[in-house]
C-alpha atoms as a PDB file:
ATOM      1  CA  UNK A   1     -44.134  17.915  24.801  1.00  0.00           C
ATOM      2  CA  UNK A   2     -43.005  17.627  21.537  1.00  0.00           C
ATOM      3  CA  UNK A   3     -45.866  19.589  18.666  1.00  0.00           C
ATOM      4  CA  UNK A   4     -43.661  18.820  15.570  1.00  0.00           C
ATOM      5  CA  UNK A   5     -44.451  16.070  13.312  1.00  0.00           C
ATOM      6  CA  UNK A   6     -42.469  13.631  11.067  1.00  0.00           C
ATOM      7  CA  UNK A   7     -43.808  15.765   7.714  1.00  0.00           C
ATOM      8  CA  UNK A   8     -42.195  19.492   9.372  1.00  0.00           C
ATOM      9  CA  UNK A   9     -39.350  17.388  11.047  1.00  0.00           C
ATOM     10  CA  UNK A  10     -38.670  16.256   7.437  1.00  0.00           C
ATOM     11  CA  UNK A  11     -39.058  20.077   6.128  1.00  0.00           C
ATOM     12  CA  UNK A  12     -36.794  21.343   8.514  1.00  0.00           C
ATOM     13  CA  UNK A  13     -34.186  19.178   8.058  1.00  0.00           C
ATOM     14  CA  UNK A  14     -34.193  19.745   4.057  1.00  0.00           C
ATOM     15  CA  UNK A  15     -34.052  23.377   4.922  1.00  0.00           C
ATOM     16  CA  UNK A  16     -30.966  22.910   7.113  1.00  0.00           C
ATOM     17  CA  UNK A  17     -29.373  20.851   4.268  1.00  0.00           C
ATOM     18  CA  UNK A  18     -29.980  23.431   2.285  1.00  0.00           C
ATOM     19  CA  UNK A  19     -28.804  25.949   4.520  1.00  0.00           C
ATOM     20  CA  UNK A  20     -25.820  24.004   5.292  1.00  0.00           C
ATOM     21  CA  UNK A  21     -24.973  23.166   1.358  1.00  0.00           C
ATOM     22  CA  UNK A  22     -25.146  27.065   0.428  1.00  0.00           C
ATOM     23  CA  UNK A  23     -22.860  27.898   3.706  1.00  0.00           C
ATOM     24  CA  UNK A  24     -20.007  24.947   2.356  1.00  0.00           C
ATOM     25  CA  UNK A  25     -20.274  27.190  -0.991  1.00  0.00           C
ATOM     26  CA  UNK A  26     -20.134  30.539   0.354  1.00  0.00           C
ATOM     27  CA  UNK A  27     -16.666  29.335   2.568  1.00  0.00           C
ATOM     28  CA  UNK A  28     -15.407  26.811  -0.228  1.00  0.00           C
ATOM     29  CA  UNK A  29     -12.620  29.286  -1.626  1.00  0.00           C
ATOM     30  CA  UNK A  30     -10.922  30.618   1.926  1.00  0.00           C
ATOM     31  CA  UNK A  31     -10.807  27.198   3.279  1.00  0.00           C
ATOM     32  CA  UNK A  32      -9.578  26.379   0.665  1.00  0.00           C
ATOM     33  CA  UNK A  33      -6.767  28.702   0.833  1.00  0.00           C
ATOM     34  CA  UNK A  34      -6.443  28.498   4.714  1.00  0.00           C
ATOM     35  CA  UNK A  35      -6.631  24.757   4.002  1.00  0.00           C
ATOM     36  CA  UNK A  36      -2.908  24.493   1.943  1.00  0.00           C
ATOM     37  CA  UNK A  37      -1.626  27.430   4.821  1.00  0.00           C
ATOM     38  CA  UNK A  38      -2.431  25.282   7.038  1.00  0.00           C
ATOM     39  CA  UNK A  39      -0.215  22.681   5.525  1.00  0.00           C
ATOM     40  CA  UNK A  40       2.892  24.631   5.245  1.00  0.00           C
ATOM     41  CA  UNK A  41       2.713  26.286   8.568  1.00  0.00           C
ATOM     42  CA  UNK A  42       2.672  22.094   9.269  1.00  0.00           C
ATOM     43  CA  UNK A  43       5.700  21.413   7.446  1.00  0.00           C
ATOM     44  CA  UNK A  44       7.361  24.289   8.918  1.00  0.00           C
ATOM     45  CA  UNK A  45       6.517  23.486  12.492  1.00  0.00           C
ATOM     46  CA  UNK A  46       8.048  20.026  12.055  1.00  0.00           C
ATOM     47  CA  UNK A  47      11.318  21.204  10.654  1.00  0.00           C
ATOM     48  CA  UNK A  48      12.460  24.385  12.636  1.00  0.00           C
ATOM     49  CA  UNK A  49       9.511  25.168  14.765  1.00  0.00           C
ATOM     50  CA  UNK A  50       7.676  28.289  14.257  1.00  0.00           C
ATOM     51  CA  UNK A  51       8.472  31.808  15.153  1.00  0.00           C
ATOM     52  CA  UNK A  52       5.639  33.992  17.499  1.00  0.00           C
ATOM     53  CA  UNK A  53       4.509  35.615  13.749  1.00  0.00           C
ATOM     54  CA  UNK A  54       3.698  32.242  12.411  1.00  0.00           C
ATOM     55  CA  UNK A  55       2.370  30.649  15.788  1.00  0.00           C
ATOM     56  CA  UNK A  56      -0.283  33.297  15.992  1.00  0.00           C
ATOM     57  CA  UNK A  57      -1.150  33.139  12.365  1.00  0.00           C
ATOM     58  CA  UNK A  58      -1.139  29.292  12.976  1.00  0.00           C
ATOM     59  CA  UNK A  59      -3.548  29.791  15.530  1.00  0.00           C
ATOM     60  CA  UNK A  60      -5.977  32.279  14.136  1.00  0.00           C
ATOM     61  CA  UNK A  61      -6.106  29.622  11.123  1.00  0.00           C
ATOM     62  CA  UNK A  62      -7.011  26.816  13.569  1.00  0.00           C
ATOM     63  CA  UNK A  63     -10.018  29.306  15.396  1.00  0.00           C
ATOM     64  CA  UNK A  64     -11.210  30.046  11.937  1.00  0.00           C
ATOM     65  CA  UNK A  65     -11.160  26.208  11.299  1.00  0.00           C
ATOM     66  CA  UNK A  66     -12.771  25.431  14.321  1.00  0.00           C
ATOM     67  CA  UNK A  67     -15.088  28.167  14.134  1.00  0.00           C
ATOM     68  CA  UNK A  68     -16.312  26.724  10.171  1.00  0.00           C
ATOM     69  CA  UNK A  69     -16.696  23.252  11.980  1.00  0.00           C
ATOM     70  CA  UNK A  70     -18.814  24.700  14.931  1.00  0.00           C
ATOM     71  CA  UNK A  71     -21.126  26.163  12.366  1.00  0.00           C
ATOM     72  CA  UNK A  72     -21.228  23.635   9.763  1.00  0.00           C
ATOM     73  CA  UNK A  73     -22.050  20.768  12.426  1.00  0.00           C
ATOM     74  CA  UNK A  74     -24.747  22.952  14.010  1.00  0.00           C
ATOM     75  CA  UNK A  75     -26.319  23.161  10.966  1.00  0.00           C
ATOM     76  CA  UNK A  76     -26.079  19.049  10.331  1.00  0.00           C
ATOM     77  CA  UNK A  77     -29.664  17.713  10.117  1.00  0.00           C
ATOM     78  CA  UNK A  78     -27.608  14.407  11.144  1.00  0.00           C
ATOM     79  CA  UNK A  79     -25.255  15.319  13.640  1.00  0.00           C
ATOM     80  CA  UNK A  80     -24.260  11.634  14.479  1.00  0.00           C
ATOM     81  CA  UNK A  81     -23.256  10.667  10.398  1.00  0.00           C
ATOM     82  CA  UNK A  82     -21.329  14.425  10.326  1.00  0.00           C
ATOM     83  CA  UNK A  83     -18.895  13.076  13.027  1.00  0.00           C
ATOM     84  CA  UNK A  84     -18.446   9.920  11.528  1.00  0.00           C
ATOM     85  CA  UNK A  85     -17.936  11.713   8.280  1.00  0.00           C
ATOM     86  CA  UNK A  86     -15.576  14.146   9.787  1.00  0.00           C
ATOM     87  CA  UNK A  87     -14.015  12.307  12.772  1.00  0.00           C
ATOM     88  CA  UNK A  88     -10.335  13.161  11.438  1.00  0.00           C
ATOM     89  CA  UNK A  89     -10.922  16.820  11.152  1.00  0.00           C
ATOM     90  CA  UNK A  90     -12.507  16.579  14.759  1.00  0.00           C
ATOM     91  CA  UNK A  91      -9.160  15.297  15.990  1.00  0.00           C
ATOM     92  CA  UNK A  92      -6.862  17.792  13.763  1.00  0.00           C
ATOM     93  CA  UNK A  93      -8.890  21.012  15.809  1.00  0.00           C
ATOM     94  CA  UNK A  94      -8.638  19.151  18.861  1.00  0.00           C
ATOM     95  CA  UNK A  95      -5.037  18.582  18.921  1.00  0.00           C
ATOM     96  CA  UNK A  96      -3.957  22.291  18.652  1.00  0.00           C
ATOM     97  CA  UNK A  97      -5.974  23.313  21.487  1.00  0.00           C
ATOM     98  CA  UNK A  98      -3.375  21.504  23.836  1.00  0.00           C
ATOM     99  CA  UNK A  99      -0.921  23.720  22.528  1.00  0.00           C
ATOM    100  CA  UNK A 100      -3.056  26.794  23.384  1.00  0.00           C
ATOM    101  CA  UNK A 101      -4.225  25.762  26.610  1.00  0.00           C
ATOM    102  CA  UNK A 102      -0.480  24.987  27.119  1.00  0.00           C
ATOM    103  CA  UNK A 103      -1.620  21.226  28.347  1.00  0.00           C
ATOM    104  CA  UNK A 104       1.315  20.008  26.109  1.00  0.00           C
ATOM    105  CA  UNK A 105       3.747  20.403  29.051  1.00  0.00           C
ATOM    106  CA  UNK A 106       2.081  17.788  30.844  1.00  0.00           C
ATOM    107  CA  UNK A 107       1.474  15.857  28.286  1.00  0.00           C
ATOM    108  CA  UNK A 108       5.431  15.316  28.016  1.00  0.00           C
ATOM    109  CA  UNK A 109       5.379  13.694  31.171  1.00  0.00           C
ATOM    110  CA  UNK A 110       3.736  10.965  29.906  1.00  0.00           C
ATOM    111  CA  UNK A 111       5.714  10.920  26.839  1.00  0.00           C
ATOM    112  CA  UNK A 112       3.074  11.454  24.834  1.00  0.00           C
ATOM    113  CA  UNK A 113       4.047  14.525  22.680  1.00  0.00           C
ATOM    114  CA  UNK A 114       5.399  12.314  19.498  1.00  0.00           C
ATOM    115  CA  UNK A 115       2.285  10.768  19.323  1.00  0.00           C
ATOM    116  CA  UNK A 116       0.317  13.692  19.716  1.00  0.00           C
ATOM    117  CA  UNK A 117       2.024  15.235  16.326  1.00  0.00           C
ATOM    118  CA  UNK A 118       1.348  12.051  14.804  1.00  0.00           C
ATOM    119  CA  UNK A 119      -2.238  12.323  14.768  1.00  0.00           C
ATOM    120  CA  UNK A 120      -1.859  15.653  14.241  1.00  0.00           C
ATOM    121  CA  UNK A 121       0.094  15.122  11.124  1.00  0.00           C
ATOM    122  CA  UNK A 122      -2.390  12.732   9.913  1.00  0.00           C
ATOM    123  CA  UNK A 123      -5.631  14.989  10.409  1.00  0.00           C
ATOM    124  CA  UNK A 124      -4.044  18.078   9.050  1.00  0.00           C
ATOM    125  CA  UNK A 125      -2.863  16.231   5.884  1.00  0.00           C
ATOM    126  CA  UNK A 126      -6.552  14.851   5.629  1.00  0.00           C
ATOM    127  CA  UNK A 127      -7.765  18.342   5.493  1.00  0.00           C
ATOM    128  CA  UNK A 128      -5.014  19.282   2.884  1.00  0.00           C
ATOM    129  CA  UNK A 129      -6.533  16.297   0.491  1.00  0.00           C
ATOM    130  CA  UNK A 130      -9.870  17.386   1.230  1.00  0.00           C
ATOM    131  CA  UNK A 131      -8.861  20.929   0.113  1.00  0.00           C
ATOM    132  CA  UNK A 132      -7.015  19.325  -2.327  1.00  0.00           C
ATOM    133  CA  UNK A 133      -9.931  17.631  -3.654  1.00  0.00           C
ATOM    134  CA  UNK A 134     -12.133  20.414  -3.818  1.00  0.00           C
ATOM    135  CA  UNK A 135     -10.095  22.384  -6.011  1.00  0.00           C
ATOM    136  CA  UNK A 136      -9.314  19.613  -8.239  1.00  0.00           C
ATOM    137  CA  UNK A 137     -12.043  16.954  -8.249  1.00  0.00           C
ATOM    138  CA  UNK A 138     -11.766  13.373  -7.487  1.00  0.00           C
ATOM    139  CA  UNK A 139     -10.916  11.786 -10.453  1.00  0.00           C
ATOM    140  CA  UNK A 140      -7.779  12.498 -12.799  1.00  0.00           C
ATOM    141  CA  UNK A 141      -3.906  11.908 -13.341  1.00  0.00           C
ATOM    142  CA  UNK A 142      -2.880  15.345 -12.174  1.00  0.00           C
ATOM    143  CA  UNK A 143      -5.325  15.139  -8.908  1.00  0.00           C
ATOM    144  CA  UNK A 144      -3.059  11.943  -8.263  1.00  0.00           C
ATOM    145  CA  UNK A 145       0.046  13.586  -9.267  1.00  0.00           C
ATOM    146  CA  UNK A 146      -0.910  17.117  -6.921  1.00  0.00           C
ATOM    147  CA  UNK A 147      -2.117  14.583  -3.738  1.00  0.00           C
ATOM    148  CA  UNK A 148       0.892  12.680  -4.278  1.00  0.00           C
ATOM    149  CA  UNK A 149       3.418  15.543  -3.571  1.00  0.00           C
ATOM    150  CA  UNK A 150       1.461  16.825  -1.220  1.00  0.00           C
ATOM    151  CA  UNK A 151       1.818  13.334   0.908  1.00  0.00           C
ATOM    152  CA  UNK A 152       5.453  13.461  -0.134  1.00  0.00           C
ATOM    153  CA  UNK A 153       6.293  16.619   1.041  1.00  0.00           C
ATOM    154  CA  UNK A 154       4.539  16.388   4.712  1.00  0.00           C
ATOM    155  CA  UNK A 155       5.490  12.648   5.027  1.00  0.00           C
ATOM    156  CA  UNK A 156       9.091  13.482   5.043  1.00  0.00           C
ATOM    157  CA  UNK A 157       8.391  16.761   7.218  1.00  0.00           C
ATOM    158  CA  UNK A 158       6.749  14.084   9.723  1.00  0.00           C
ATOM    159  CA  UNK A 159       9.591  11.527   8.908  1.00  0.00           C
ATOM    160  CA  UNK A 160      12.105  14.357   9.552  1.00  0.00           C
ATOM    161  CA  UNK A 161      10.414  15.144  12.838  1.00  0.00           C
ATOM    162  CA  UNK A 162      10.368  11.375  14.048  1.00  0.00           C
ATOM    163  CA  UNK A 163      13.831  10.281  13.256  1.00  0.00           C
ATOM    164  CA  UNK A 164      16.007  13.160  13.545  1.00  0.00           C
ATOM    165  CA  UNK A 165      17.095  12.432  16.768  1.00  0.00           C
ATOM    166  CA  UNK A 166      17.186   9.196  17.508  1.00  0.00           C
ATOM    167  CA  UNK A 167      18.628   6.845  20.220  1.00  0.00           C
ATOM    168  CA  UNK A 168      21.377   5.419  17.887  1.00  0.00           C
ATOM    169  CA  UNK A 169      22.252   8.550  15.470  1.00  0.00           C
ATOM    170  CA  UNK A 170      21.304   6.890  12.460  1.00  0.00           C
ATOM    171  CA  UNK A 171      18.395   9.115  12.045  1.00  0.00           C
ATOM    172  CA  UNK A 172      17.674  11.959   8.904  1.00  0.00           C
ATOM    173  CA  UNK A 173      20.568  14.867   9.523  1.00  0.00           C
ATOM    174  CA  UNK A 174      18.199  17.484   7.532  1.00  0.00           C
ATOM    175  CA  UNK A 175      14.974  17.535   5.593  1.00  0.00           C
ATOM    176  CA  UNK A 176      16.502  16.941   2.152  1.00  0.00           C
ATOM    177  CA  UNK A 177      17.388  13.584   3.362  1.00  0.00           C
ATOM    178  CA  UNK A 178      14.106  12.842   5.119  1.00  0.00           C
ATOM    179  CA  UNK A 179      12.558  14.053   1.324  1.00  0.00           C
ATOM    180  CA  UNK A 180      14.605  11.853  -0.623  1.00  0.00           C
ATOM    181  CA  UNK A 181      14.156   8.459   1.639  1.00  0.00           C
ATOM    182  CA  UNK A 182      10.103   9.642   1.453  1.00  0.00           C
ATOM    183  CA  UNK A 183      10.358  10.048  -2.449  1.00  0.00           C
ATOM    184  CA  UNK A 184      11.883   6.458  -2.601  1.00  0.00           C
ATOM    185  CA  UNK A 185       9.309   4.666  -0.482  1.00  0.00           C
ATOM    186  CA  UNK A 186       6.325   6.232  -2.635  1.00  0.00           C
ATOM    187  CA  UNK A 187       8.336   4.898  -5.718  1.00  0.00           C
ATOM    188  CA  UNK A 188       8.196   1.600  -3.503  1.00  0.00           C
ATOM    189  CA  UNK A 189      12.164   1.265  -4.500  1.00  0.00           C
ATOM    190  CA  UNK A 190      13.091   1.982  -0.942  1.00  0.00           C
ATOM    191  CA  UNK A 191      16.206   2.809   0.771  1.00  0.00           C
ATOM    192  CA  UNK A 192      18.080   0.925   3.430  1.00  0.00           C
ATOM    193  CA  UNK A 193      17.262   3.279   6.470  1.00  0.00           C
ATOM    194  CA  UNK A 194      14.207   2.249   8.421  1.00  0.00           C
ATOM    195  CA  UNK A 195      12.631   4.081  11.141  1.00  0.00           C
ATOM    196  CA  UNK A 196      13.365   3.442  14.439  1.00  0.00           C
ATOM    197  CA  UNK A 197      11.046   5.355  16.487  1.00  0.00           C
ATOM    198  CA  UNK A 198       7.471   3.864  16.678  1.00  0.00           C
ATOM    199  CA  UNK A 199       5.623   7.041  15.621  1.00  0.00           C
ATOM    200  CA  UNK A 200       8.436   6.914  12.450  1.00  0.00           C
ATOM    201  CA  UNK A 201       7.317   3.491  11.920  1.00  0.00           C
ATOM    202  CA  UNK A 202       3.954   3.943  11.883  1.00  0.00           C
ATOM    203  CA  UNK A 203       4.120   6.610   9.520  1.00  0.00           C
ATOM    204  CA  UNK A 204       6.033   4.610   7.246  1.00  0.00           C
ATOM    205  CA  UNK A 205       3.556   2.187   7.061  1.00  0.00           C
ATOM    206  CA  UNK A 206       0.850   4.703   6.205  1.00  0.00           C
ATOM    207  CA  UNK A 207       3.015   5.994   3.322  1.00  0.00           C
ATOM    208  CA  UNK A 208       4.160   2.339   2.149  1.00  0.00           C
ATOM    209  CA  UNK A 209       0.015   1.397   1.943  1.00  0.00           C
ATOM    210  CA  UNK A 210      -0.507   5.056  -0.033  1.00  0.00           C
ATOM    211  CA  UNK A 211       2.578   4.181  -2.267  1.00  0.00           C
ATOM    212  CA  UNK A 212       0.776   0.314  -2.677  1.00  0.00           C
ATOM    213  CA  UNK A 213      -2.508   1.971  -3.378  1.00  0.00           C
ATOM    214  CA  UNK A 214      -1.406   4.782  -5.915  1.00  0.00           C
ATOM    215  CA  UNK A 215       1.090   2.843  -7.634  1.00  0.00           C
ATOM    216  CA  UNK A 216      -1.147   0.378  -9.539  1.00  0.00           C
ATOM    217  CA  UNK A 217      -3.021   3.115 -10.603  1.00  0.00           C
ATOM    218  CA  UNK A 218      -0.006   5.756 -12.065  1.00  0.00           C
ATOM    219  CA  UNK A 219       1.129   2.208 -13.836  1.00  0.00           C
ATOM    220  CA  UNK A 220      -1.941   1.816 -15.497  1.00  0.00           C
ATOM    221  CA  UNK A 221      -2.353   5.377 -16.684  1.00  0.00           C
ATOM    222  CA  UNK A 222       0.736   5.437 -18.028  1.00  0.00           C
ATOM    223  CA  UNK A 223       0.048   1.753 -19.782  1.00  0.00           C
ATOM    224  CA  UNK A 224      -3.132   3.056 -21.491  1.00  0.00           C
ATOM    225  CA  UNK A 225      -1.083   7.045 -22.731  1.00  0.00           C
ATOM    226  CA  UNK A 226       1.645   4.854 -24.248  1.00  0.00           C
ATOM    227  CA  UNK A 227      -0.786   2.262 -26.063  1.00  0.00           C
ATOM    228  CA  UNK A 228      -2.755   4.522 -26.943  1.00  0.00           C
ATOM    229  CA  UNK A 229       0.067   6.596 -28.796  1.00  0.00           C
ATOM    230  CA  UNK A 230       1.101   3.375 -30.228  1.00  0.00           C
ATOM    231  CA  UNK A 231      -2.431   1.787 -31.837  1.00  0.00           C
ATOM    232  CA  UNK A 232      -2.651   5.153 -33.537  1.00  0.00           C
ATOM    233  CA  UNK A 233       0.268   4.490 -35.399  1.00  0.00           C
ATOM    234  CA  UNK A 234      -0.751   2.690 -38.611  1.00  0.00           C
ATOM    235  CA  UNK A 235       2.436   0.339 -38.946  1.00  0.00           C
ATOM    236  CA  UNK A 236       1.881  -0.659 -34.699  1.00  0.00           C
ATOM    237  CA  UNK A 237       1.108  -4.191 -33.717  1.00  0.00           C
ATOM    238  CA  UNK A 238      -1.876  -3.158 -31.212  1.00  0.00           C
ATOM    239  CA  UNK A 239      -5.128  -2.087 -33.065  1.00  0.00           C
ATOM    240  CA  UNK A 240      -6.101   1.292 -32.157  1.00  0.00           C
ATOM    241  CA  UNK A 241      -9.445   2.935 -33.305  1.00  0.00           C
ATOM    242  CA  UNK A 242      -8.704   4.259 -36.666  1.00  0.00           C
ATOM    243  CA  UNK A 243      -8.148   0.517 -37.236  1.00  0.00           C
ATOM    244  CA  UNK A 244     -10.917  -0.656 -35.848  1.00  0.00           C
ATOM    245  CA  UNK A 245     -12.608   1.625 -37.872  1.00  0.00           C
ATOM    246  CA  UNK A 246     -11.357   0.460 -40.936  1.00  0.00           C
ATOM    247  CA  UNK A 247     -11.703  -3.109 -40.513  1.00  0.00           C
ATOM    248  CA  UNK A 248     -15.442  -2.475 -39.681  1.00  0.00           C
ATOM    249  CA  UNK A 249     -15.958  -0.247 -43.035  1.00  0.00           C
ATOM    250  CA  UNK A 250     -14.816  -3.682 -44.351  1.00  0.00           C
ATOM    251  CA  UNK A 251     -17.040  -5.551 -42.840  1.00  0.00           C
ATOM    252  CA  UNK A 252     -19.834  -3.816 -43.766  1.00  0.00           C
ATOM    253  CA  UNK A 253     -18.407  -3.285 -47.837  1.00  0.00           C
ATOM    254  CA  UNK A 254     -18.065  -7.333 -47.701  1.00  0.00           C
ATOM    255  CA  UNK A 255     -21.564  -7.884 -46.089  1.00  0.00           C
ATOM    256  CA  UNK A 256     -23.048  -5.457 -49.034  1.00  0.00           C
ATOM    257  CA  UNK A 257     -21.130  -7.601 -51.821  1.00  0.00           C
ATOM    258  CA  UNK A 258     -22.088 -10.664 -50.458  1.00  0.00           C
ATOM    259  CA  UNK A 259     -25.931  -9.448 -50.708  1.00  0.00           C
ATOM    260  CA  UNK A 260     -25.850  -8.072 -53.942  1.00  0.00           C
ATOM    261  CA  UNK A 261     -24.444 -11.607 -54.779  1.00  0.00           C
ATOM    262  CA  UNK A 262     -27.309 -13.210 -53.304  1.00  0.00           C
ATOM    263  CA  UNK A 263     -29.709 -11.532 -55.145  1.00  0.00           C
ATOM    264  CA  UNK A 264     -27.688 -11.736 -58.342  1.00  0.00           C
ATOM    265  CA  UNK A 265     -28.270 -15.846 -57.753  1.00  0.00           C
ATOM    266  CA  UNK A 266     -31.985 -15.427 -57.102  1.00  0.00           C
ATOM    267  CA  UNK A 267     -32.525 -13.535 -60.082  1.00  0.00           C
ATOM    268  CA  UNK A 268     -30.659 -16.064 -62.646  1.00  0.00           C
ATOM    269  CA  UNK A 269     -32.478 -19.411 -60.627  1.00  0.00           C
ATOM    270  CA  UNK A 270     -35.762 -17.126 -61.652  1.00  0.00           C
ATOM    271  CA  UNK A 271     -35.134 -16.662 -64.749  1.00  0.00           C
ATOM    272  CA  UNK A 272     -33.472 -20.297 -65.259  1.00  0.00           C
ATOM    273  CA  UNK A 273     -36.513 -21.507 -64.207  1.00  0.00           C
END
C-alpha cells in the first residue's frame, strides 16, 4: 500500500530535480570533452576503421556515456518525458553495443549494417551538437558557424562511408572528395554526383534540409553586419542610428521653436487687445 502523498511525492521529485540538475553540472565539462572524442573517433571509424588502441578507447567512451545516461535517467522525476527528450542519445548507446556483443555479424546477413551506421551517425552527431551547444550557447553567428563544420565534417565522413564503393564506381575515391561535394551541398550550390546508395541518399537529404534551414539565417546575418557598416557611414543611402539620432534632435529643436512662437503670438494678441 502506497503511505506517500501528492504534497511528499511533489517534494521528492523537486529534490531529484535538484539532485539531477547539480549531477548535469558536476559532469558538464568531461562530457563535454568525451562528447567531441567521441566525434572524431566517428569520423575516423568511417574512413579507415579503427585500430585495437582506438576501439577500446572508443568503447570505454561509450560505457562512460552509457553509464552518465543510466544515472541521469534514474534520477528523472519524469522518466517517460526524459526518453522522449533523449530518444536519439538512447539509440547512439544502443547501437555500439552490437558491436561489443559482436551481434553485428549477424546483422550483415540481413544487410543491415549500412543502416545501422546511419543511425549511428545521426545520434552521435546529435550528441556532438548537444556538446556543442553547451559549450557555446544556443544563440550566435559563431555557434552556427562551429555546428556547421561540425555537420560538414561528419556528413562527408558518413557520405564517404556510403558511396565509396558503390555498384557502378562512380562513388567518392577518398575523403577530400566526399568533403568537398559535402561543402557544396551546405552552400546549396551542389555538384553533379548524387548518391546512389539509399543510406547515401538519405543522408543527403538530412544535410540538404540543414543547408535549407541554416542558410536563410547566415544570409540574414550577414545582410544586417553589412547594413549596419553602411548606415553608419554619414554619406550612405540607408539611415543608421547616428542619423536617426540627429533627425530626432531636430525634431525636438523644431517642436521648441514652434512653441516659443506660439507663445510669442499669445503675448502680442494680449497685449493688442
Amino acid at each position: 500500500m502506497n503511505t506517500i502523498n501528492q504534497p511528499e511525492k511533489g517534494e521528492l521529485k523537486k529534490e531529484r530535480s535538484e539532485l539531477l540538475q547539480q549531477v548535469e553540472e558536476w559532469l558538464e565539462t568531461p562530457m563535454l570533452v568525451l562528447g567531441f572524442a567521441w566525434l572524431v573517433l566517428l569520423v575516423v571509424d568511417l574512413i579507415w576503421g579503427l585500430n585495437p588502441l582506438l576501439q577500446v578507447i572508443s568503447n570505454v567512451i561509450w560505457i562512460i556515456f552509457t553509464v552518465d545516461f543510466v544515472v541521469t535517467f534514474t534520477l528523472a522525476p519524469h522518466k517517460l518525458a526524459y526518453l522522449k527528450h533523449n530518444w536519439l542519445t538512447v539509440i547512439s548507446l544502443a547501437l555500439p553495443a552490437l558491436r561489443v556483443f559482436r551481434i553485428v555479424r549477424v546483422m550483415r546477413l540481413l544487410r543491415a549494417t549500412r543502416g545501422l551506421r546511419l543511425v549511428r551517425l545521426i545520434g552521435s552527431l546529435n550528441r556532438g551538437m548537444g556538446a556543442l551547444r553547451a559549450s557555446m550557447g544556443r544563440r550566435g553567428f559563431g555557434y552556427i558557424i562551429a555546428l556547421t563544420a561540425i555537420v560538414t565534417l561528419v556528413g562527408a565522413a558518413g557520405m564517404y562511408a556510403f558511396e565509396s564503393k558503390t555498384p557502378d564506381g562512380q562513388g567518392f575515391s577518398d575523403y577530400a572528395t566526399a568533403l568537398w561535394w559535402t561543402a557544396m551541398l551546405i552552400t546549396t550550390l551542389g555538384s553533379e554526383y548524387w548518391p546512389h546508395t539509399p543510406e547515401g541518399r538519405i543522408l543527403c537529404f538530412i544535410l540538404a534540409l540543414y543547408a535549407f534551414s541554416v542558410f536563410g539565417y547566415v544570409t540574414a546575418t550577414l545582410a544586417t553586419f553589412f547594413v549596419g557598416r553602411d548606415a553608419e557611414n554619414d554619406e550612405a543611402e540607408v539611415a543608421g542610428a547616428k542619423s536617426i539620432e540627429a533627425l530626432r534632435q531636430e525634431i525636438i529643436g523644431l517642436r521648441a521653436d514652434i512653441q516659443a512662437l506660439s507663445t510669442q503670438n499669445l503675448e502680442q494678441e494680449k497685449k493688442s487687445s
